[in-house]
PDB file of N, CA and C in Angstrom:
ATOM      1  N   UNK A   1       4.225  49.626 -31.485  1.00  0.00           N
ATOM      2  CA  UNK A   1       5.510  49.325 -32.083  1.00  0.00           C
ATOM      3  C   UNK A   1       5.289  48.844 -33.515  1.00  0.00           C
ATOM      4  N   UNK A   2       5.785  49.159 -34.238  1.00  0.00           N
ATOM      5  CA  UNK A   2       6.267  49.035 -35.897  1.00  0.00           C
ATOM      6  C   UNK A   2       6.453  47.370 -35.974  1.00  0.00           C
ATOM      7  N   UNK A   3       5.725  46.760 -36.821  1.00  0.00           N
ATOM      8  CA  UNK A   3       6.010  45.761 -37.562  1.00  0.00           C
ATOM      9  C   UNK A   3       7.857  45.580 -38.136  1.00  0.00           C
ATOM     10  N   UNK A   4       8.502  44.680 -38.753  1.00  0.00           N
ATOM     11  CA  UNK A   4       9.881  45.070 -39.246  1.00  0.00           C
ATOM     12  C   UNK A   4       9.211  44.557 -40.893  1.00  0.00           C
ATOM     13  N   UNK A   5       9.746  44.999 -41.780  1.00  0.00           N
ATOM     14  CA  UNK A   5       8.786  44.939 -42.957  1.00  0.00           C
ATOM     15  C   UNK A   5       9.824  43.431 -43.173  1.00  0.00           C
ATOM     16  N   UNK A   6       9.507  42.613 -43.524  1.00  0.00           N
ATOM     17  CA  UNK A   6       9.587  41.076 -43.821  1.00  0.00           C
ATOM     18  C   UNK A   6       9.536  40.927 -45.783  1.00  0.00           C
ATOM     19  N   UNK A   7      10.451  40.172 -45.831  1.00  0.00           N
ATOM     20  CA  UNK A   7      11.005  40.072 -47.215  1.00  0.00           C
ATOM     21  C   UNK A   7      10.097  38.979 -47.322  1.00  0.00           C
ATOM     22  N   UNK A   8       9.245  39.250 -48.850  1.00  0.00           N
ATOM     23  CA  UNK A   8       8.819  37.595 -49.280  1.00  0.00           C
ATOM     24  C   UNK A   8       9.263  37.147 -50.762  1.00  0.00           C
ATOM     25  N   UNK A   9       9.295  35.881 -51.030  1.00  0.00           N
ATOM     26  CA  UNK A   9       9.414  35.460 -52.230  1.00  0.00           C
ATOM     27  C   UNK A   9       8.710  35.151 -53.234  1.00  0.00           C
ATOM     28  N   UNK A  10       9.236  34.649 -54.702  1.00  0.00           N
ATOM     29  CA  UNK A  10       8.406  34.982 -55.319  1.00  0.00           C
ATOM     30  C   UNK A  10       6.724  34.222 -55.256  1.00  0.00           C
ATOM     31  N   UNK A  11       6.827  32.903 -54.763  1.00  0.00           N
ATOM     32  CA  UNK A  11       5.681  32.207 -54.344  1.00  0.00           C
ATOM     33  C   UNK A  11       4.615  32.892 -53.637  1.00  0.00           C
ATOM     34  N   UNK A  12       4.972  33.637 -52.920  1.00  0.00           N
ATOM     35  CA  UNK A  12       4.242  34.338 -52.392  1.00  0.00           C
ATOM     36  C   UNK A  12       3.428  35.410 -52.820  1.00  0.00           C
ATOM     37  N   UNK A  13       4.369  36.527 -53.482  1.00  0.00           N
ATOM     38  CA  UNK A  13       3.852  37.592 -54.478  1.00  0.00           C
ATOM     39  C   UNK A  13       2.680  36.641 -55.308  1.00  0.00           C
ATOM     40  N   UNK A  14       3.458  35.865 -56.130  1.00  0.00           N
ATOM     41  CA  UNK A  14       2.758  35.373 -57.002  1.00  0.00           C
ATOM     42  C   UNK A  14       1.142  34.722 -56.720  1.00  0.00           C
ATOM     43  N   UNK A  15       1.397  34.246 -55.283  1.00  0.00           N
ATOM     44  CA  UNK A  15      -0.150  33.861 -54.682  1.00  0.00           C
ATOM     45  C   UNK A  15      -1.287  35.298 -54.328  1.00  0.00           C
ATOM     46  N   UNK A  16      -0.297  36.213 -53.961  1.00  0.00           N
ATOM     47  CA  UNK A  16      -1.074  37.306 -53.406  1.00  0.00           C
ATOM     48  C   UNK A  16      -1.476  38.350 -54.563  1.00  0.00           C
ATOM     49  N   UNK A  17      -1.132  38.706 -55.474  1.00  0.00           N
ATOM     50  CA  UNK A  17      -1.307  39.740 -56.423  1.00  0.00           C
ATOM     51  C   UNK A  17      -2.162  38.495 -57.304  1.00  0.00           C
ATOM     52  N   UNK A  18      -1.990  37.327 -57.699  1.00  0.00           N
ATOM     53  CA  UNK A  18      -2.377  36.687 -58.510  1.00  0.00           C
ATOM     54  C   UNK A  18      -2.073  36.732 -60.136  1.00  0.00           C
ATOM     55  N   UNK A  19      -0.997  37.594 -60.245  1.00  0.00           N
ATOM     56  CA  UNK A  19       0.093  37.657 -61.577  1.00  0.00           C
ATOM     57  C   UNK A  19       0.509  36.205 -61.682  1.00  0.00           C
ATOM     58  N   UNK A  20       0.921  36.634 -63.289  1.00  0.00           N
ATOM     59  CA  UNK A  20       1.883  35.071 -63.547  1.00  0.00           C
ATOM     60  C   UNK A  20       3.566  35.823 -63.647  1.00  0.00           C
ATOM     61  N   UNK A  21       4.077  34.865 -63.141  1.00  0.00           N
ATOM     62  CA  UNK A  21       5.671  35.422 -63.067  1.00  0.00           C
ATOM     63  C   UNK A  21       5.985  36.310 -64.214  1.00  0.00           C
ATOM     64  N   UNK A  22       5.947  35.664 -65.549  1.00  0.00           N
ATOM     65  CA  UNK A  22       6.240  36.792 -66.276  1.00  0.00           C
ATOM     66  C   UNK A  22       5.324  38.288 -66.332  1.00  0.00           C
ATOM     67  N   UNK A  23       4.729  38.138 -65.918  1.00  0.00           N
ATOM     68  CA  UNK A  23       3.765  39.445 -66.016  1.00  0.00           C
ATOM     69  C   UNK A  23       4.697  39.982 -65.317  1.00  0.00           C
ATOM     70  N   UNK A  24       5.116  39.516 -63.445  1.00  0.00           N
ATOM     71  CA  UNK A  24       5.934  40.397 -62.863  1.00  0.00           C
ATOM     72  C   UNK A  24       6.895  41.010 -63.289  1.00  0.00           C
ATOM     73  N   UNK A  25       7.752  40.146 -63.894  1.00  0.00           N
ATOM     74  CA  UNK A  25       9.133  40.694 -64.530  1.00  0.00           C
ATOM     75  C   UNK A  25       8.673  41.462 -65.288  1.00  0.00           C
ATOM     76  N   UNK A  26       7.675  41.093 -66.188  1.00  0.00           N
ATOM     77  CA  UNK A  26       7.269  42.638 -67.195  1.00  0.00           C
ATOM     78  C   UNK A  26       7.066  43.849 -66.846  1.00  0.00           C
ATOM     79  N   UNK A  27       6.300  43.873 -65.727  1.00  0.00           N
ATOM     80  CA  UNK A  27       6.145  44.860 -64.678  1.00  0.00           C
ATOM     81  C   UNK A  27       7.256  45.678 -64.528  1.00  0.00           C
ATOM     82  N   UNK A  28       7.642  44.648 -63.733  1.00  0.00           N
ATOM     83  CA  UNK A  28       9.020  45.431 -63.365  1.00  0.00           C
ATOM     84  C   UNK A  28       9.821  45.890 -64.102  1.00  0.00           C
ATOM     85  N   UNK A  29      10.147  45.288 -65.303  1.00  0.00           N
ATOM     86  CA  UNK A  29      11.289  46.601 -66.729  1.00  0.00           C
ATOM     87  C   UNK A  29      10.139  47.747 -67.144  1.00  0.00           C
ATOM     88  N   UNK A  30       9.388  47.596 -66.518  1.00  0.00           N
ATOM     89  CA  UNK A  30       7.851  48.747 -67.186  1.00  0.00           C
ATOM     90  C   UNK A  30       7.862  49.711 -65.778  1.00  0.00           C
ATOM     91  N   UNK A  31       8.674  49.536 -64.777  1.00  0.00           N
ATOM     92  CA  UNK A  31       8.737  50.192 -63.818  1.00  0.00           C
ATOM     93  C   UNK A  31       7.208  50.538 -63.195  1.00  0.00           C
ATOM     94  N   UNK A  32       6.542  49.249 -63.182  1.00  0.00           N
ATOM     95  CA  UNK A  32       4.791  49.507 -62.878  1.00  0.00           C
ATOM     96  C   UNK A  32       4.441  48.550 -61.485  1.00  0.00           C
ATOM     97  N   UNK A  33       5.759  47.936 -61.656  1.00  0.00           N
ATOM     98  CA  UNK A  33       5.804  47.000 -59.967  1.00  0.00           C
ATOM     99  C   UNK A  33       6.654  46.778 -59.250  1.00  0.00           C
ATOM    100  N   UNK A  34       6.801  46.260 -58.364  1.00  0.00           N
ATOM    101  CA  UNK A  34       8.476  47.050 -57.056  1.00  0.00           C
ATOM    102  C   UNK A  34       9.439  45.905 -57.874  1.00  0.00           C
ATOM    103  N   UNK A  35      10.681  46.633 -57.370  1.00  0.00           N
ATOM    104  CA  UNK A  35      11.843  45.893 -57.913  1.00  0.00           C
ATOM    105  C   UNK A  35      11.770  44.551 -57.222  1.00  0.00           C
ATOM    106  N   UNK A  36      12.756  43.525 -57.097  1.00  0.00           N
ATOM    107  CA  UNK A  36      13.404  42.831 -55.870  1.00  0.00           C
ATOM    108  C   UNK A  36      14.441  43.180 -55.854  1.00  0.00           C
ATOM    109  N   UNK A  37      14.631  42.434 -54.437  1.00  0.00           N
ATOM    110  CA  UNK A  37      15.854  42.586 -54.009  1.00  0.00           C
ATOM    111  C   UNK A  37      16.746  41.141 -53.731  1.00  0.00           C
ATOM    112  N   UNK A  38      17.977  41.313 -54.316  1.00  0.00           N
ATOM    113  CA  UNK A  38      18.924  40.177 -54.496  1.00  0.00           C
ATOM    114  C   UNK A  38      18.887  40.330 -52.686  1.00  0.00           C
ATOM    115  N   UNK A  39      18.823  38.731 -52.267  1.00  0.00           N
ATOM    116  CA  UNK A  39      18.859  38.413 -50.728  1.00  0.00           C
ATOM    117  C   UNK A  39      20.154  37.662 -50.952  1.00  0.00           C
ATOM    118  N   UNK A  40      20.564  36.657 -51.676  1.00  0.00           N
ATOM    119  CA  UNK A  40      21.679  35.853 -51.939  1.00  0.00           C
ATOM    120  C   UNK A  40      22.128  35.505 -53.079  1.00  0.00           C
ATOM    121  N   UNK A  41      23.002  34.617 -53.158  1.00  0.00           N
ATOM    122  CA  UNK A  41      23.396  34.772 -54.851  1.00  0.00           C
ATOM    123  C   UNK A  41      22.648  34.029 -55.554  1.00  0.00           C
ATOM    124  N   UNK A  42      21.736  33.211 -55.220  1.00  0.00           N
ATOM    125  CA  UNK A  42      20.746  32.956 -56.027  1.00  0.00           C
ATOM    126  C   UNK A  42      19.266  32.578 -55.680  1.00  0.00           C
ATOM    127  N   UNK A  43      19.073  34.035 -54.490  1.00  0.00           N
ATOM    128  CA  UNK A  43      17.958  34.322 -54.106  1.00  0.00           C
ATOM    129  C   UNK A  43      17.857  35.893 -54.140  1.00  0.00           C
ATOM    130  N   UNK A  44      15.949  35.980 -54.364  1.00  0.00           N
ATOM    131  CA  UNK A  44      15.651  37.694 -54.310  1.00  0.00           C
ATOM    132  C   UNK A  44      14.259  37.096 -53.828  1.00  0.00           C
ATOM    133  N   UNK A  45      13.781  38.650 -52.984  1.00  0.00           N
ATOM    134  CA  UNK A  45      12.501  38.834 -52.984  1.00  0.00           C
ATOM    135  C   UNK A  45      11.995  40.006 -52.802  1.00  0.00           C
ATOM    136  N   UNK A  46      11.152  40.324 -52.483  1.00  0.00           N
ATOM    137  CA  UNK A  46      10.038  41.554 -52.485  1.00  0.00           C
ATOM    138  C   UNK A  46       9.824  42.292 -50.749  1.00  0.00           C
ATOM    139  N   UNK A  47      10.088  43.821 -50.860  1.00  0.00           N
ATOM    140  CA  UNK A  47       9.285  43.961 -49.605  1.00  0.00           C
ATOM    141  C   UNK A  47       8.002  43.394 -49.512  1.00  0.00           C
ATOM    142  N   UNK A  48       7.482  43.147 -47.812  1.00  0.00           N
ATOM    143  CA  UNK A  48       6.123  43.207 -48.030  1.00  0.00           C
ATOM    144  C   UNK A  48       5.607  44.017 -48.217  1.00  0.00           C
ATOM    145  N   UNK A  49       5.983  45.132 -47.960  1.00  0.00           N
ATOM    146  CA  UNK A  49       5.138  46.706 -47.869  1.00  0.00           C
ATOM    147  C   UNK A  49       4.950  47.250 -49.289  1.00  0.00           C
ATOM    148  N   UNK A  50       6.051  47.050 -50.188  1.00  0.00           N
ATOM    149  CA  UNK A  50       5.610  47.560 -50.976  1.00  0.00           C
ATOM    150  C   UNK A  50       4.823  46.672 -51.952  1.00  0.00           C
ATOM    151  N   UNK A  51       4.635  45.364 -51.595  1.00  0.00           N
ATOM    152  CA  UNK A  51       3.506  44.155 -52.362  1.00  0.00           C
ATOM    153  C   UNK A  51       2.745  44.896 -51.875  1.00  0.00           C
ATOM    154  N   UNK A  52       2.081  44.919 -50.738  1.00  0.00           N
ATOM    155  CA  UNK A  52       0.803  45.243 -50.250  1.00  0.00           C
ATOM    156  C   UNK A  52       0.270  46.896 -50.750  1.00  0.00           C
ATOM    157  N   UNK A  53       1.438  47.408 -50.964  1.00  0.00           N
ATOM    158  CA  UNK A  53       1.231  48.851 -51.722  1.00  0.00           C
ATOM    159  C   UNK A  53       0.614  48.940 -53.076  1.00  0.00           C
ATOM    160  N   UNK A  54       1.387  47.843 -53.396  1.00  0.00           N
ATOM    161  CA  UNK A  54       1.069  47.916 -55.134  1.00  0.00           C
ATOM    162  C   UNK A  54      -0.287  47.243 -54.827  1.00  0.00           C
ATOM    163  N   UNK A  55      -0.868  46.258 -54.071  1.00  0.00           N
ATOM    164  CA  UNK A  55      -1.569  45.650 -54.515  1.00  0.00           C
ATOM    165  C   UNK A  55      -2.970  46.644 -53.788  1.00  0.00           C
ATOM    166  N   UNK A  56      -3.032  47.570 -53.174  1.00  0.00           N
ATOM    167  CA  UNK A  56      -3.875  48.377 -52.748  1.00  0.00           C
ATOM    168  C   UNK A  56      -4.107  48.993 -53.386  1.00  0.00           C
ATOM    169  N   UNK A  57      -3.411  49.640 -54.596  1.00  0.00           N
ATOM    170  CA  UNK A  57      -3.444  51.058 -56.214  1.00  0.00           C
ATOM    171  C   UNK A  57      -2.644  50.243 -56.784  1.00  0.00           C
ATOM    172  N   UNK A  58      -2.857  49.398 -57.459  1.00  0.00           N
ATOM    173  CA  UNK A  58      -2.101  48.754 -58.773  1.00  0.00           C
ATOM    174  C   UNK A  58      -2.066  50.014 -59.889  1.00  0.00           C
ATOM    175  N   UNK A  59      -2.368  50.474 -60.156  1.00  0.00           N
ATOM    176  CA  UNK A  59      -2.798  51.558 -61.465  1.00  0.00           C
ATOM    177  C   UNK A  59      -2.097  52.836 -60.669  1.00  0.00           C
ATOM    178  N   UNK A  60      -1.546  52.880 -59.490  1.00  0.00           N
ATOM    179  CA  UNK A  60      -1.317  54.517 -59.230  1.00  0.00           C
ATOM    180  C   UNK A  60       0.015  54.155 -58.244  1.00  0.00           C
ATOM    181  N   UNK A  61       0.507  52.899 -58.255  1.00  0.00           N
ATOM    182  CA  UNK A  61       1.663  52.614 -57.392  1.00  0.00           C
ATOM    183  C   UNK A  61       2.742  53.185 -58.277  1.00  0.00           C
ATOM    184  N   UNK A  62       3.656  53.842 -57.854  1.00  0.00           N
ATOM    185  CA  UNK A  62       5.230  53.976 -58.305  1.00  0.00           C
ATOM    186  C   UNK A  62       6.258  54.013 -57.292  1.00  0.00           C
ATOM    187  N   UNK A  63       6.936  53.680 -58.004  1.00  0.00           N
ATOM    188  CA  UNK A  63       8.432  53.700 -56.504  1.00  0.00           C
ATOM    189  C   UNK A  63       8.842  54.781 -55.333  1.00  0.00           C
ATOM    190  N   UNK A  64       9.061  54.427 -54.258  1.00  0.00           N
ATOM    191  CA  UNK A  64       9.094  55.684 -53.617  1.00  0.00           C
ATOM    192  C   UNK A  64      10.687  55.903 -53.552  1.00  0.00           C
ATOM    193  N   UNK A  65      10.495  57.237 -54.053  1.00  0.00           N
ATOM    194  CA  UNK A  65      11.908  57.725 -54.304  1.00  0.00           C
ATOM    195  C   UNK A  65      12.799  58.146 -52.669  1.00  0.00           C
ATOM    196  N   UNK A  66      14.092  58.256 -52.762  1.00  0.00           N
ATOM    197  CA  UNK A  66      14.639  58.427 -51.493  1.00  0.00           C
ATOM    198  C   UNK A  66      14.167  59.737 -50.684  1.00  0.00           C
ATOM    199  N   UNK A  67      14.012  60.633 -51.470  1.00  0.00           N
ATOM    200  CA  UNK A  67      13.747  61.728 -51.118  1.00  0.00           C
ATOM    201  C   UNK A  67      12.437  62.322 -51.082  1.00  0.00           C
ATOM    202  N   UNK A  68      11.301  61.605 -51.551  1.00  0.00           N
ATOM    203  CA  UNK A  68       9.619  61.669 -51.439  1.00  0.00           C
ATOM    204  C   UNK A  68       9.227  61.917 -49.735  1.00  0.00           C
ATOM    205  N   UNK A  69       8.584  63.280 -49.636  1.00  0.00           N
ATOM    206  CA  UNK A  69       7.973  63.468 -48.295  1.00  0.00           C
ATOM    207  C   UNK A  69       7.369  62.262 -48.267  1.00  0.00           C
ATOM    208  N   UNK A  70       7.570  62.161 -46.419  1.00  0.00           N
ATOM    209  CA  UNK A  70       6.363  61.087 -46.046  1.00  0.00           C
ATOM    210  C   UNK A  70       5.198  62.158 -45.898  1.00  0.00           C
ATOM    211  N   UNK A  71       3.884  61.251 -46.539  1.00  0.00           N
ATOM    212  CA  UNK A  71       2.713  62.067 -46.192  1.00  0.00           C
ATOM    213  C   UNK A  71       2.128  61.460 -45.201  1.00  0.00           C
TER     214      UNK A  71
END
């Protein structure tokens, strides 16, 4: 059975990739690291899956589009 992919925050990212926050946000308008996602109105966080994606090919991660075969 499938894991349910689990939302984390930014404390977390930030412990696991070992970025500094702004790097992330830079990232992210550079479209080079996953978006977040607004959870509340003044909360967001990150899949895990796609942290652990990026952080497996940092250099070859890009977004997976809606329509990208699964390989």
């Amino acid at each position: 059975m499938r894991e349910p992919d689990r939302i984390i925050r930014i404390r977390t990212v930030l412990a696991r990739t070992g970025l500094s926050r702004s790097t992330i946000y830079r990232k992210i308008a550079e479209g080079t690291f996953p978006a977040r996602l607004k959870i509340s109105t003044n909360g967001a966080g990150w899949h895990e899956s796609e942290i652990k994606r990026w952080i497996a090919d940092p250099i070859g991660w890009r977004p997976i589009a809606e329509f990208d075969e699964v390989r």
